[in-house]
PDB file of N, CA and C in Angstrom:
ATOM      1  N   UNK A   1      91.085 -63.091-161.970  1.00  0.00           N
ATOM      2  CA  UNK A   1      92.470 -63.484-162.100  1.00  0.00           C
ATOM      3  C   UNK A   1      92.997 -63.878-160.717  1.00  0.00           C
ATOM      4  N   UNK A   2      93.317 -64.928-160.621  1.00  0.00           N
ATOM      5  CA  UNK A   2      94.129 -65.806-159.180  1.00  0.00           C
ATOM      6  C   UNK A   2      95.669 -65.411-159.476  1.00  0.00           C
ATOM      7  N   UNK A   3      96.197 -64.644-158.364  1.00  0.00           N
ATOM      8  CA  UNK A   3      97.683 -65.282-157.912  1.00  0.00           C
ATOM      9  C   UNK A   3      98.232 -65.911-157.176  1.00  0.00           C
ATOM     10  N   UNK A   4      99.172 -66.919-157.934  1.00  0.00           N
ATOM     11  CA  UNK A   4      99.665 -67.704-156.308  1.00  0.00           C
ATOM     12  C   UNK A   4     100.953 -66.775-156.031  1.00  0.00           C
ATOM     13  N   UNK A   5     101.069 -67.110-154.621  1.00  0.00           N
ATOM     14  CA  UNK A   5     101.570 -66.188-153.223  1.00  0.00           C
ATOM     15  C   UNK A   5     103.506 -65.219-154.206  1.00  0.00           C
ATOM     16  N   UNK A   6     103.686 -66.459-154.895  1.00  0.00           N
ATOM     17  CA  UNK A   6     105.232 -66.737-155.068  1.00  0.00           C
ATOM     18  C   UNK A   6     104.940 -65.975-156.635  1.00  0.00           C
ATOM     19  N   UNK A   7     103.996 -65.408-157.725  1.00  0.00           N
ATOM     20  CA  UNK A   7     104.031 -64.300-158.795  1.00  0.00           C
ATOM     21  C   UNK A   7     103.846 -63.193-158.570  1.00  0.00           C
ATOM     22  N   UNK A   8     103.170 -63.153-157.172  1.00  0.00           N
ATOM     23  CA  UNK A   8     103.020 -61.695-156.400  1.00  0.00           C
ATOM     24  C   UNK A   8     104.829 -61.512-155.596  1.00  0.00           C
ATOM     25  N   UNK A   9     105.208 -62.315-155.251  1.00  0.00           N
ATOM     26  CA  UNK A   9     106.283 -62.104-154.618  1.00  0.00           C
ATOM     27  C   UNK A   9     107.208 -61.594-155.873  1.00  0.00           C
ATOM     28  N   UNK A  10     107.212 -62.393-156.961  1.00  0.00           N
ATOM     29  CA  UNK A  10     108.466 -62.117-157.894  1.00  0.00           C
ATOM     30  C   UNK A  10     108.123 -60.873-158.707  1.00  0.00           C
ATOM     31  N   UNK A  11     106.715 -60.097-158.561  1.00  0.00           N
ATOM     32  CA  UNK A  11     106.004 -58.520-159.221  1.00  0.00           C
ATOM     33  C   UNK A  11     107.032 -58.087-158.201  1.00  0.00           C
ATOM     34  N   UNK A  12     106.700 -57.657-156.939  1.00  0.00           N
ATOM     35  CA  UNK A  12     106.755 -56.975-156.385  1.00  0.00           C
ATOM     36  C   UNK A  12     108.732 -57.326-156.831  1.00  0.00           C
ATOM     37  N   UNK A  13     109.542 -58.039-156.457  1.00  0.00           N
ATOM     38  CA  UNK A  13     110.809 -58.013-156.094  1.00  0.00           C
ATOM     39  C   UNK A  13     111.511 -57.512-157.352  1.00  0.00           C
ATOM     40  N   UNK A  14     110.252 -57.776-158.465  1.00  0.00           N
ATOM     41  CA  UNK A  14     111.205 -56.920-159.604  1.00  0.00           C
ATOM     42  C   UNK A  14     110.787 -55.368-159.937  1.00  0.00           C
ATOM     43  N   UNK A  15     109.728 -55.054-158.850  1.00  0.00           N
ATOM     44  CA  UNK A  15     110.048 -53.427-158.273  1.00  0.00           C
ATOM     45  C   UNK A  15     111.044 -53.106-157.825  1.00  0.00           C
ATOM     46  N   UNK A  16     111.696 -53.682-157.435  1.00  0.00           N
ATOM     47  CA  UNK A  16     113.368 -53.477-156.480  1.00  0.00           C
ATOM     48  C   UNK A  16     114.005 -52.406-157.924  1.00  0.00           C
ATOM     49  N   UNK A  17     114.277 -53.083-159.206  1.00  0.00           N
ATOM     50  CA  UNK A  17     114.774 -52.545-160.146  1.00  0.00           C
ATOM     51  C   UNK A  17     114.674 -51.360-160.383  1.00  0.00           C
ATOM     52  N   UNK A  18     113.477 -51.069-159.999  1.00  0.00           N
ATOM     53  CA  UNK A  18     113.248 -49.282-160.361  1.00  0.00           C
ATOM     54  C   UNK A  18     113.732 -48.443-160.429  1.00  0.00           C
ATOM     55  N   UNK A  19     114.195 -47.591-161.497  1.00  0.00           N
ATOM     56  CA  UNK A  19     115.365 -46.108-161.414  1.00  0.00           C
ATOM     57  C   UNK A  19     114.070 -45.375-160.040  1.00  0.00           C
ATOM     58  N   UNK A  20     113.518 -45.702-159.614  1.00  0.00           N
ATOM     59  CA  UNK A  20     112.352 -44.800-158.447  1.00  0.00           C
ATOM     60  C   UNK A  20     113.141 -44.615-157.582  1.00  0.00           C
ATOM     61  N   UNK A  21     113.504 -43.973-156.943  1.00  0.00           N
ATOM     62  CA  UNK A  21     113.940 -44.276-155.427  1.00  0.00           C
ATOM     63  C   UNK A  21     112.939 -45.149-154.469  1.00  0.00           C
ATOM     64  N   UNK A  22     111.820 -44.183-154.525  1.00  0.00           N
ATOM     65  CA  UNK A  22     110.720 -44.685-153.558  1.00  0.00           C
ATOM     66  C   UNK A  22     110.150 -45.879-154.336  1.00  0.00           C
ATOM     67  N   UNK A  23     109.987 -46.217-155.510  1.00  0.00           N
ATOM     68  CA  UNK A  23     109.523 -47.433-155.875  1.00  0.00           C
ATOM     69  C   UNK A  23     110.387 -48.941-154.856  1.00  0.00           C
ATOM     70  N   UNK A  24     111.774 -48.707-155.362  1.00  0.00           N
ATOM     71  CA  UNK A  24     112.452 -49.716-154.895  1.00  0.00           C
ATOM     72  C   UNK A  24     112.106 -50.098-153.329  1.00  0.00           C
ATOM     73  N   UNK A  25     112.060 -48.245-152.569  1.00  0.00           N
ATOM     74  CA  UNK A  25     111.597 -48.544-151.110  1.00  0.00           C
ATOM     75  C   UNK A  25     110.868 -49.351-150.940  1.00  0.00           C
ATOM     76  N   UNK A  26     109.648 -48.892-151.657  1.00  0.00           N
ATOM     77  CA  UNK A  26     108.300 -49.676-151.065  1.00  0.00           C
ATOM     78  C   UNK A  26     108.292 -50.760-151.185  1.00  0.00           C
ATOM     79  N   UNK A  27     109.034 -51.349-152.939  1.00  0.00           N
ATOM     80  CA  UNK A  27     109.013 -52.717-153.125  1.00  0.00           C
ATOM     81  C   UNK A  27     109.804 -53.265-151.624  1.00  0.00           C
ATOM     82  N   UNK A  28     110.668 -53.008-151.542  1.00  0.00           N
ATOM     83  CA  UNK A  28     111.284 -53.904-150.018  1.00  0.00           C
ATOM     84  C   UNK A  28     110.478 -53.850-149.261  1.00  0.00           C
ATOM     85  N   UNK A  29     109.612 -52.665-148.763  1.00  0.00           N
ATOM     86  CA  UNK A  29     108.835 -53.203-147.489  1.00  0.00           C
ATOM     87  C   UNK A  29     107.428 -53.981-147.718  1.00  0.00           C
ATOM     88  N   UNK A  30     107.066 -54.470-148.846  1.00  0.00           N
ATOM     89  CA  UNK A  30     105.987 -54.895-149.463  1.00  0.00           C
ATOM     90  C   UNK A  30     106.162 -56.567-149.242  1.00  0.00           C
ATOM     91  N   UNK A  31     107.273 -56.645-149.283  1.00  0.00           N
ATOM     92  CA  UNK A  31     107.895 -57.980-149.313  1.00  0.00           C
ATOM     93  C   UNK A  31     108.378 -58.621-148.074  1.00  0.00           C
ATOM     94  N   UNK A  32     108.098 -57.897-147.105  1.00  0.00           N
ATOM     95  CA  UNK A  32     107.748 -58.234-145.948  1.00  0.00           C
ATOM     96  C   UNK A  32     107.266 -59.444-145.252  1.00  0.00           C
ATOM     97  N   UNK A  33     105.955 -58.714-145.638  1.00  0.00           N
ATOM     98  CA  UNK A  33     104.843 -59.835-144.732  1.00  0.00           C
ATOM     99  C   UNK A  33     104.312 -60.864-146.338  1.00  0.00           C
ATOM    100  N   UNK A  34     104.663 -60.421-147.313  1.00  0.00           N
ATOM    101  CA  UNK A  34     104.781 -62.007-148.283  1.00  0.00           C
ATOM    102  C   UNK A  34     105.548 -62.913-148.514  1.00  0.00           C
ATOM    103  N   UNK A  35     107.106 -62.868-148.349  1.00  0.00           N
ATOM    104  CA  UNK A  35     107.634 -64.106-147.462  1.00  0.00           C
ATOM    105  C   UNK A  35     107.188 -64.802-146.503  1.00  0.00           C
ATOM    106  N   UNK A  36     106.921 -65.698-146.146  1.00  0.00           N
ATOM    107  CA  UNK A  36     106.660 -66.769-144.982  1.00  0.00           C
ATOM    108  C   UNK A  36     108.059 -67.260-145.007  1.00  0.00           C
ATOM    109  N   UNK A  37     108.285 -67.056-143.262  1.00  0.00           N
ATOM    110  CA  UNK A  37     109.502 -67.498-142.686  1.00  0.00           C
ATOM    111  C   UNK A  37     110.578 -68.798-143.797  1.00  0.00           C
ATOM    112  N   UNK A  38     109.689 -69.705-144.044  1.00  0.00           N
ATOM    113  CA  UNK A  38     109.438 -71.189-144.777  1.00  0.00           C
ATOM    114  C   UNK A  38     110.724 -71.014-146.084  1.00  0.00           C
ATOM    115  N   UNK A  39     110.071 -69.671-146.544  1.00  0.00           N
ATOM    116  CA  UNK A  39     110.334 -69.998-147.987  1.00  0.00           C
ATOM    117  C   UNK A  39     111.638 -68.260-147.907  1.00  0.00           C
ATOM    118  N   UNK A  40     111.803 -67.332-147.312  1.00  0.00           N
ATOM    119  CA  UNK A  40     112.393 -66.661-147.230  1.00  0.00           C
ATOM    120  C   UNK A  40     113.927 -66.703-147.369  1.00  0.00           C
ATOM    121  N   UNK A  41     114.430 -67.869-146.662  1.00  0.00           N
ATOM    122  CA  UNK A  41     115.800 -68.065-146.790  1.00  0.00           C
ATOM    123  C   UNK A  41     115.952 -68.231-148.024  1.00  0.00           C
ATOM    124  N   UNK A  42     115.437 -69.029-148.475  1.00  0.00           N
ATOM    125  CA  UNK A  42     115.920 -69.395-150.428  1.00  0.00           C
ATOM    126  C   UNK A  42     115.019 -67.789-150.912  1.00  0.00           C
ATOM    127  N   UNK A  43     114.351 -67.126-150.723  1.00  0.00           N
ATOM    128  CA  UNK A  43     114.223 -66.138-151.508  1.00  0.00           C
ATOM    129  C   UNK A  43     115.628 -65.150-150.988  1.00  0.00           C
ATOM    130  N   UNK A  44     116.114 -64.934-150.524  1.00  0.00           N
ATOM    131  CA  UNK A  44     117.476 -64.433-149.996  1.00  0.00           C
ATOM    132  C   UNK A  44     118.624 -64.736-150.457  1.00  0.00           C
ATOM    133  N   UNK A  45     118.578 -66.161-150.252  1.00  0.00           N
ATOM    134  CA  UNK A  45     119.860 -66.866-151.005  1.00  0.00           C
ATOM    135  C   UNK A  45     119.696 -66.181-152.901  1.00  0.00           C
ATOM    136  N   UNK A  46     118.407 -66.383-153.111  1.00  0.00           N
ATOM    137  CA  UNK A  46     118.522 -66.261-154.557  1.00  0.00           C
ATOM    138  C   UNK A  46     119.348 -64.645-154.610  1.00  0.00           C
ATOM    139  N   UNK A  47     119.109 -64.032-154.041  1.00  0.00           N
ATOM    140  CA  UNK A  47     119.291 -62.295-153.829  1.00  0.00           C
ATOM    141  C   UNK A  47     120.842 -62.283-153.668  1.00  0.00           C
ATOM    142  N   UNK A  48     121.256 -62.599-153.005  1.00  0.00           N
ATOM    143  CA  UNK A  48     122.103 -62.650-152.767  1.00  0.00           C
ATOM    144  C   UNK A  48     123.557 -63.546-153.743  1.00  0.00           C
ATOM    145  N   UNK A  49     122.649 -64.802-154.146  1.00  0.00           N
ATOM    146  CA  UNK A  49     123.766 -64.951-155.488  1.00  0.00           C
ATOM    147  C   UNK A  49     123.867 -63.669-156.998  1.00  0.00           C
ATOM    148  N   UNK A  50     122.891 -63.426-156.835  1.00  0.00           N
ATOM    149  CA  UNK A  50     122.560 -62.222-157.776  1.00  0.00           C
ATOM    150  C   UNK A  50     123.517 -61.368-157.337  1.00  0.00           C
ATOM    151  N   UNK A  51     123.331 -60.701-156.785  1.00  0.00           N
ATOM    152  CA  UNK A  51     124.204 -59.447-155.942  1.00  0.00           C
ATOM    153  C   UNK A  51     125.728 -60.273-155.945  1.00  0.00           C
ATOM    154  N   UNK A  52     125.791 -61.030-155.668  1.00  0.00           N
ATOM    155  CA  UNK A  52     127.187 -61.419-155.694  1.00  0.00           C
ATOM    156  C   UNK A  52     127.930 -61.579-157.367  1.00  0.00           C
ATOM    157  N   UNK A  53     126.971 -62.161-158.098  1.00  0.00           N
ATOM    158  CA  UNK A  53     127.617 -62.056-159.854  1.00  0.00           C
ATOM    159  C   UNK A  53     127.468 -60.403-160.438  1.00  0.00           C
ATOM    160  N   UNK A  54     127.145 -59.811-159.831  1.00  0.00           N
ATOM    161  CA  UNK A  54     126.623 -58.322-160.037  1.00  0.00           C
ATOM    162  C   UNK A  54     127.710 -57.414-161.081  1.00  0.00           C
ATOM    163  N   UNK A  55     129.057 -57.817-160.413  1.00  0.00           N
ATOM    164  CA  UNK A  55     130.039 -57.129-160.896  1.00  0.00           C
ATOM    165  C   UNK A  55     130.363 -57.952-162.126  1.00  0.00           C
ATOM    166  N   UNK A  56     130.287 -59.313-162.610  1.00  0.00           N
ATOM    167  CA  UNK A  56     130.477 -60.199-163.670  1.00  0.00           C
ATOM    168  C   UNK A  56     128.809 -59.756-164.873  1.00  0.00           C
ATOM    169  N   UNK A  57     127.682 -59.551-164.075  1.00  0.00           N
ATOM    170  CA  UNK A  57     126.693 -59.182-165.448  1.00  0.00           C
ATOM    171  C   UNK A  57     126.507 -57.849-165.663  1.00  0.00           C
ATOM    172  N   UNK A  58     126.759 -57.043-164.934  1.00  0.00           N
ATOM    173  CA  UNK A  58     126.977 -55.589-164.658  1.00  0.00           C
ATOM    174  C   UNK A  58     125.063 -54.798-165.119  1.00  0.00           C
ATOM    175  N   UNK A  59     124.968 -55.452-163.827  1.00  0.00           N
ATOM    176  CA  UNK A  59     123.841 -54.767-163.068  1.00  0.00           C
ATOM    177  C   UNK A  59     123.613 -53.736-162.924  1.00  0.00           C
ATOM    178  N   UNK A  60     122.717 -52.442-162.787  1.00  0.00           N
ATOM    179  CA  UNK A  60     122.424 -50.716-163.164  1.00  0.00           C
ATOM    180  C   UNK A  60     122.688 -51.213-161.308  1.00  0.00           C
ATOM    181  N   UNK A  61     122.925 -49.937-160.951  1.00  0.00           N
ATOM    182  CA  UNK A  61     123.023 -49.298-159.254  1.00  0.00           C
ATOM    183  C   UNK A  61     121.811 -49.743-158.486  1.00  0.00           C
ATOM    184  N   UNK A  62     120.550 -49.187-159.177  1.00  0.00           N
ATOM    185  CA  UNK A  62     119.361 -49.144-159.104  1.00  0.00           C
ATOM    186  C   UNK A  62     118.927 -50.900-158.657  1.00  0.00           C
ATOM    187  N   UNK A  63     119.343 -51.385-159.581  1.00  0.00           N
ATOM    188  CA  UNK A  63     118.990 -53.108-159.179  1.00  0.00           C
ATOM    189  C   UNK A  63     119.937 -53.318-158.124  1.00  0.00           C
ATOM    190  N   UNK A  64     120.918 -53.291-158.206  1.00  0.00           N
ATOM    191  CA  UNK A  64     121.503 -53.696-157.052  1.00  0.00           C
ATOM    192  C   UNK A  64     121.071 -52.963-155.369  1.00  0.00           C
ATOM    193  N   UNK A  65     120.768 -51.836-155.564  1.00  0.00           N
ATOM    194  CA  UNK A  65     120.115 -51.395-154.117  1.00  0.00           C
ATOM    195  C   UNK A  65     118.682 -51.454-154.170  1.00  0.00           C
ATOM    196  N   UNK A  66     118.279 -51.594-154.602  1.00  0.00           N
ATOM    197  CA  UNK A  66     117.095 -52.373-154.723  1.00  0.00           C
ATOM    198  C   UNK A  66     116.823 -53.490-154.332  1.00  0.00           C
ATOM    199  N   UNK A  67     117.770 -54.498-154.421  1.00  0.00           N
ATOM    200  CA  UNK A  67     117.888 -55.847-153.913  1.00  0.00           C
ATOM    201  C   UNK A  67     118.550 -55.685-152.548  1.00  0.00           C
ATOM    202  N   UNK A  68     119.368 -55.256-152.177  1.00  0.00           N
ATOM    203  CA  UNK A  68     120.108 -54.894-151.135  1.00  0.00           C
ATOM    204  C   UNK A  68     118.540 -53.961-150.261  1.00  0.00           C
ATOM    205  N   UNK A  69     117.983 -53.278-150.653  1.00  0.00           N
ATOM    206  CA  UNK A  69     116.985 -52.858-149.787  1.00  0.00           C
ATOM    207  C   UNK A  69     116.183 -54.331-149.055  1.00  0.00           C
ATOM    208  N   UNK A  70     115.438 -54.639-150.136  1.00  0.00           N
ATOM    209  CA  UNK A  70     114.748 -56.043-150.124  1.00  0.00           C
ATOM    210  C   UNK A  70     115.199 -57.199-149.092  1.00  0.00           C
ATOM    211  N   UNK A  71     116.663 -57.416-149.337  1.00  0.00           N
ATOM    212  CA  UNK A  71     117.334 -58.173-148.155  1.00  0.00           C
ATOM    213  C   UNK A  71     117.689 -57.972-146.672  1.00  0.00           C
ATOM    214  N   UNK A  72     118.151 -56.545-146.555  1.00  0.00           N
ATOM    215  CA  UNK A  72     117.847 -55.897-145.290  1.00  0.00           C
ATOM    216  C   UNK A  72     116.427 -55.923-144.528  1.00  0.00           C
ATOM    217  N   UNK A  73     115.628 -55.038-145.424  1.00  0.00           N
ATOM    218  CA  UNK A  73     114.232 -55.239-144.904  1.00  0.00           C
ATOM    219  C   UNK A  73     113.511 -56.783-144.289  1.00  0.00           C
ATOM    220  N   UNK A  74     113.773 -57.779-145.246  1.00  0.00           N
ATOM    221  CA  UNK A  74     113.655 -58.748-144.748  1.00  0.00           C
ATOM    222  C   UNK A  74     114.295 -59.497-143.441  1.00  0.00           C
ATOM    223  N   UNK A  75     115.644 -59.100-143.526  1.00  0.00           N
ATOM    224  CA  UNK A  75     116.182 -59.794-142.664  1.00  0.00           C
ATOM    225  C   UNK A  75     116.360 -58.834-140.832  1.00  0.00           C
ATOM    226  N   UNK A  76     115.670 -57.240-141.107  1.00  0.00           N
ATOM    227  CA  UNK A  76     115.791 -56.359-140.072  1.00  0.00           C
ATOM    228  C   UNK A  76     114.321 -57.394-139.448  1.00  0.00           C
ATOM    229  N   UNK A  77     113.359 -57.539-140.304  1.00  0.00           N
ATOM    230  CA  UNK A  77     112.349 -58.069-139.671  1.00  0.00           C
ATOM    231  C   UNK A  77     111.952 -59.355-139.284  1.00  0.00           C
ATOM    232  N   UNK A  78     112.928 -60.193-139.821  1.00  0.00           N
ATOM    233  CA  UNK A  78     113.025 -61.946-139.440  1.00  0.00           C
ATOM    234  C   UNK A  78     114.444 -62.277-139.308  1.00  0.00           C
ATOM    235  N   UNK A  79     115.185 -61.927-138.168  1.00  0.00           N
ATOM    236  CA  UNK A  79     116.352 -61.945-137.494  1.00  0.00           C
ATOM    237  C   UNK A  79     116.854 -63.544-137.419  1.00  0.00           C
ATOM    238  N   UNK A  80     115.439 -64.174-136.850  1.00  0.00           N
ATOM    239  CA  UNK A  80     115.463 -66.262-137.002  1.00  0.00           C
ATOM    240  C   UNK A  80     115.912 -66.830-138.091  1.00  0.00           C
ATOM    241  N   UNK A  81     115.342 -66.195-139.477  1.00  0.00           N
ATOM    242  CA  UNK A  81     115.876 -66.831-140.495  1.00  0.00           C
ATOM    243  C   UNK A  81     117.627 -67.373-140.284  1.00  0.00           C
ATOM    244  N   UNK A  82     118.127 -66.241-139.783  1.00  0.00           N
ATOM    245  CA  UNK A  82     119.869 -66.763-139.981  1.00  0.00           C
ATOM    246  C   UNK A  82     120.137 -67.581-139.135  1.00  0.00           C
ATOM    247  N   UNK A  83     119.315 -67.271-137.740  1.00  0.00           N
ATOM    248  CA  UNK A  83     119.669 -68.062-136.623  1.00  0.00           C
ATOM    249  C   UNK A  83     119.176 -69.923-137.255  1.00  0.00           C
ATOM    250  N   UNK A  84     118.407 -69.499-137.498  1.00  0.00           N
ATOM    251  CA  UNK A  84     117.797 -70.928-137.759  1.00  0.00           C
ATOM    252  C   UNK A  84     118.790 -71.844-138.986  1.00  0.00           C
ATOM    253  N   UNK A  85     118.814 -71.344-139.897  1.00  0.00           N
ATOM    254  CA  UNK A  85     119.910 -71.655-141.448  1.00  0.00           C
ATOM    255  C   UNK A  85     121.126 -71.464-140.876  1.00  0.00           C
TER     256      UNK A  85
END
């Protein structure tokens, strides 16, 4: 079984969801080093429109910090993305 880069990215980011605590953790730091700089901003942006309709589809806690983990993590570790966008 082959995955391309971007079905492994969207497994892992819908670990974020997890009632886990530590699931959601890990999913954020997993997602790390499988973004490439390239494609990260639009995986962010997507996160972030999400999180923003959050209160209109009424999202569990759990997804929402979950995603909010995911975006931090990413962005504690690729600081350029904003500079650059």
């Amino acid at each position: 079984m082959c995955f391309q880069i971007n079905e492994i990215v969207n497994l892992v980011s819908e670990c974020g969801k997890s009632p886990v605590y530590k699931t959601r953790e890990l999913a954020a730091r997993a997602l790390v080093p499988l973004l490439a700089d390239s494609t990260a901003y639009n995986f962010l942006k997507k996160l972030f429109v999400i999180l923003c309709t959050a209160r209109h589809t009424q999202i569990s806690a759990n997804f929402t910090h979950g995603y909010l983990l995911q975006a931090s993590n990413k962005l504690n570790k690729n600081r350029k993305i904003i500079e650059n966008n």
